[in-house]
Protein backbone atom coordinates (compact mmCIF):
# COMPACT_ATOMS: atom_id res chain seq x y z
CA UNK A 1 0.47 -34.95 -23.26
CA UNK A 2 -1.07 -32.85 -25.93
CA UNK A 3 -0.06 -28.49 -26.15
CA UNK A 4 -3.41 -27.73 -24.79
CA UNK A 5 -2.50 -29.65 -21.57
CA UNK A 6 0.78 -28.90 -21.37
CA UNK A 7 0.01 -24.82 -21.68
CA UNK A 8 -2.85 -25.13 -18.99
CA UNK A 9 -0.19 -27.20 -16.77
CA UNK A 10 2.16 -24.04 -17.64
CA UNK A 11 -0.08 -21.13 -16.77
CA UNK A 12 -1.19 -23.03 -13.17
CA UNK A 13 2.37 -22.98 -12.43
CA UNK A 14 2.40 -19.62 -13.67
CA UNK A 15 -0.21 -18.46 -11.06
CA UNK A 16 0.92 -20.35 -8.08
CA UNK A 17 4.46 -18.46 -8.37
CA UNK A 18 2.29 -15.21 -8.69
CA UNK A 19 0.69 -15.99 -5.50
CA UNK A 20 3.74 -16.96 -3.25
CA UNK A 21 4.10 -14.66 -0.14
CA UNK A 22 7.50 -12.31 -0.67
CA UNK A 23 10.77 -13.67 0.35
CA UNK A 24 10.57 -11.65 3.65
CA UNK A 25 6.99 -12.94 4.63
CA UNK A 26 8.42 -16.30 3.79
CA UNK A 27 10.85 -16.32 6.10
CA UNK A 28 9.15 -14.79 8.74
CA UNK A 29 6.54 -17.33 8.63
CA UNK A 30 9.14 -20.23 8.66
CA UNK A 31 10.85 -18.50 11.86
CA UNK A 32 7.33 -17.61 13.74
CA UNK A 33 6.51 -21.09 13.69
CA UNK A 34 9.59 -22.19 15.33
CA UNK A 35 10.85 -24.53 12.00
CA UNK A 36 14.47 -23.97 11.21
CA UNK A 37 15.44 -24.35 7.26
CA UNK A 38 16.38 -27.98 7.74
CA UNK A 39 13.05 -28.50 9.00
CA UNK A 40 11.31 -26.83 6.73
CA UNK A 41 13.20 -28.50 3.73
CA UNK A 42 12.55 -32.28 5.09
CA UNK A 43 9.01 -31.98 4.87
CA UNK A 44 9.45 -30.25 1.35
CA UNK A 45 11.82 -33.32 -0.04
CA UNK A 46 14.80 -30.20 -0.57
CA UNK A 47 17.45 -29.26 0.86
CA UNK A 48 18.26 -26.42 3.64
CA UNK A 49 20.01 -24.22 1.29
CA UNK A 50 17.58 -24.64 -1.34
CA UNK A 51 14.79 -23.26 1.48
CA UNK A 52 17.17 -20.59 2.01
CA UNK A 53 16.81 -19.83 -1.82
CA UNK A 54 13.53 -19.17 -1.80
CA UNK A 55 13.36 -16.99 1.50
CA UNK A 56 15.99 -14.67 -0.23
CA UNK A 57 14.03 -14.69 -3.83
CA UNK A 58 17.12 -15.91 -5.36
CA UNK A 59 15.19 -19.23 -6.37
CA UNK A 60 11.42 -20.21 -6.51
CA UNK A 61 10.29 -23.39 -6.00
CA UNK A 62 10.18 -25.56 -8.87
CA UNK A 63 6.69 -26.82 -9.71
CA UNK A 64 6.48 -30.50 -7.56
CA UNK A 65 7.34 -28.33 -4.47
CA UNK A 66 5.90 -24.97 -5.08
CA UNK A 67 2.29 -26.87 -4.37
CA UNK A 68 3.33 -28.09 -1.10
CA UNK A 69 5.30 -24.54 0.12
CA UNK A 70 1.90 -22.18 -0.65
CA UNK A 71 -0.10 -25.11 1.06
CA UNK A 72 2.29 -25.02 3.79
CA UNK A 73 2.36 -21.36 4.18
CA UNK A 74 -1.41 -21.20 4.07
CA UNK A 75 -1.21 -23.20 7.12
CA UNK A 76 1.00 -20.76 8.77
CA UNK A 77 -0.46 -17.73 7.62
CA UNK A 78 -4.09 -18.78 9.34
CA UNK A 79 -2.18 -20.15 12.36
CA UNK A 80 -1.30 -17.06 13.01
CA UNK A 81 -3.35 -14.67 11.24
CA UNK A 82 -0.84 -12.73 10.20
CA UNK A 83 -2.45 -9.45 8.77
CA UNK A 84 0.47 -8.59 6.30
CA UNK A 85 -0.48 -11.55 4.13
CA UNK A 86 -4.61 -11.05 4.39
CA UNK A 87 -4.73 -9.39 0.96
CA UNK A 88 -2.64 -12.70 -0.37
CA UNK A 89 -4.99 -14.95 -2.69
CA UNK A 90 -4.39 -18.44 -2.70
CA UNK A 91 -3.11 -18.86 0.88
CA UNK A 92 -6.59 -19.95 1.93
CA UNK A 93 -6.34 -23.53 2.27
CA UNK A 94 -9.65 -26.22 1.86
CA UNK A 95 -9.61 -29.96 1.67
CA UNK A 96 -8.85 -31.91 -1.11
CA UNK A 97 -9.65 -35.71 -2.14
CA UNK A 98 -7.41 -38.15 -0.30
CA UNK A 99 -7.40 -35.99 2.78
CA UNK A 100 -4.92 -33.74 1.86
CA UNK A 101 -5.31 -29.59 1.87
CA UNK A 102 -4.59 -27.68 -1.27
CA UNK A 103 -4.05 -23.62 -1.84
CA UNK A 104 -6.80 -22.22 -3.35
CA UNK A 105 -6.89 -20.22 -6.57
């Protein structure tokens, strides 16, 4: 991988952390939708205390997961159209190739 692609890999990480919800809105998502931290972390591939990390701001997702969470959260934000995260870019979700649903940026 040459610089160029490696500093345009760098900066869309860059911008996806920018765009995660706060630690509070995290959690409250996770906990409106019924999913306990165990839950949440099995379909993320991490583990309970790691989702428990990112719902205090200790920790943000590293970059393999951090796709999944704002896609995730996206989902749960228009489920339940939760007003306190309507001025949030990037947690309006569209399809993707291979059927799959990406946050938009």
């Amino acid at each position: 991988m040459d610089v160029e692609a490696l500093l345009a890999k760098a900066r869309k990480q860059a911008h996806a952390r920018d765009i995660l919800p706060s630690p509070q809105q995290r959690r409250s998502l996770r906990e409106r939708s019924g999913l306990a931290q165990g839950d949440l972390a099995r379909v993320l591939g991490v583990s309970a205390s790691a989702v428990c990390r990112y719902e205090t701001g200790e920790r943000t997702p590293r970059s393999d997961v951090l796709h999944l969470y704002l896609e995730l959260l996206g989902h749960l934000k228009l489920a339940f159209n939760d007003e306190d995260l309507a001025g949030q870019p990037g947690l309006v979700t569209t399809s993707a190739p291979h059927g799959r649903h990406v946050a938009e940026e």
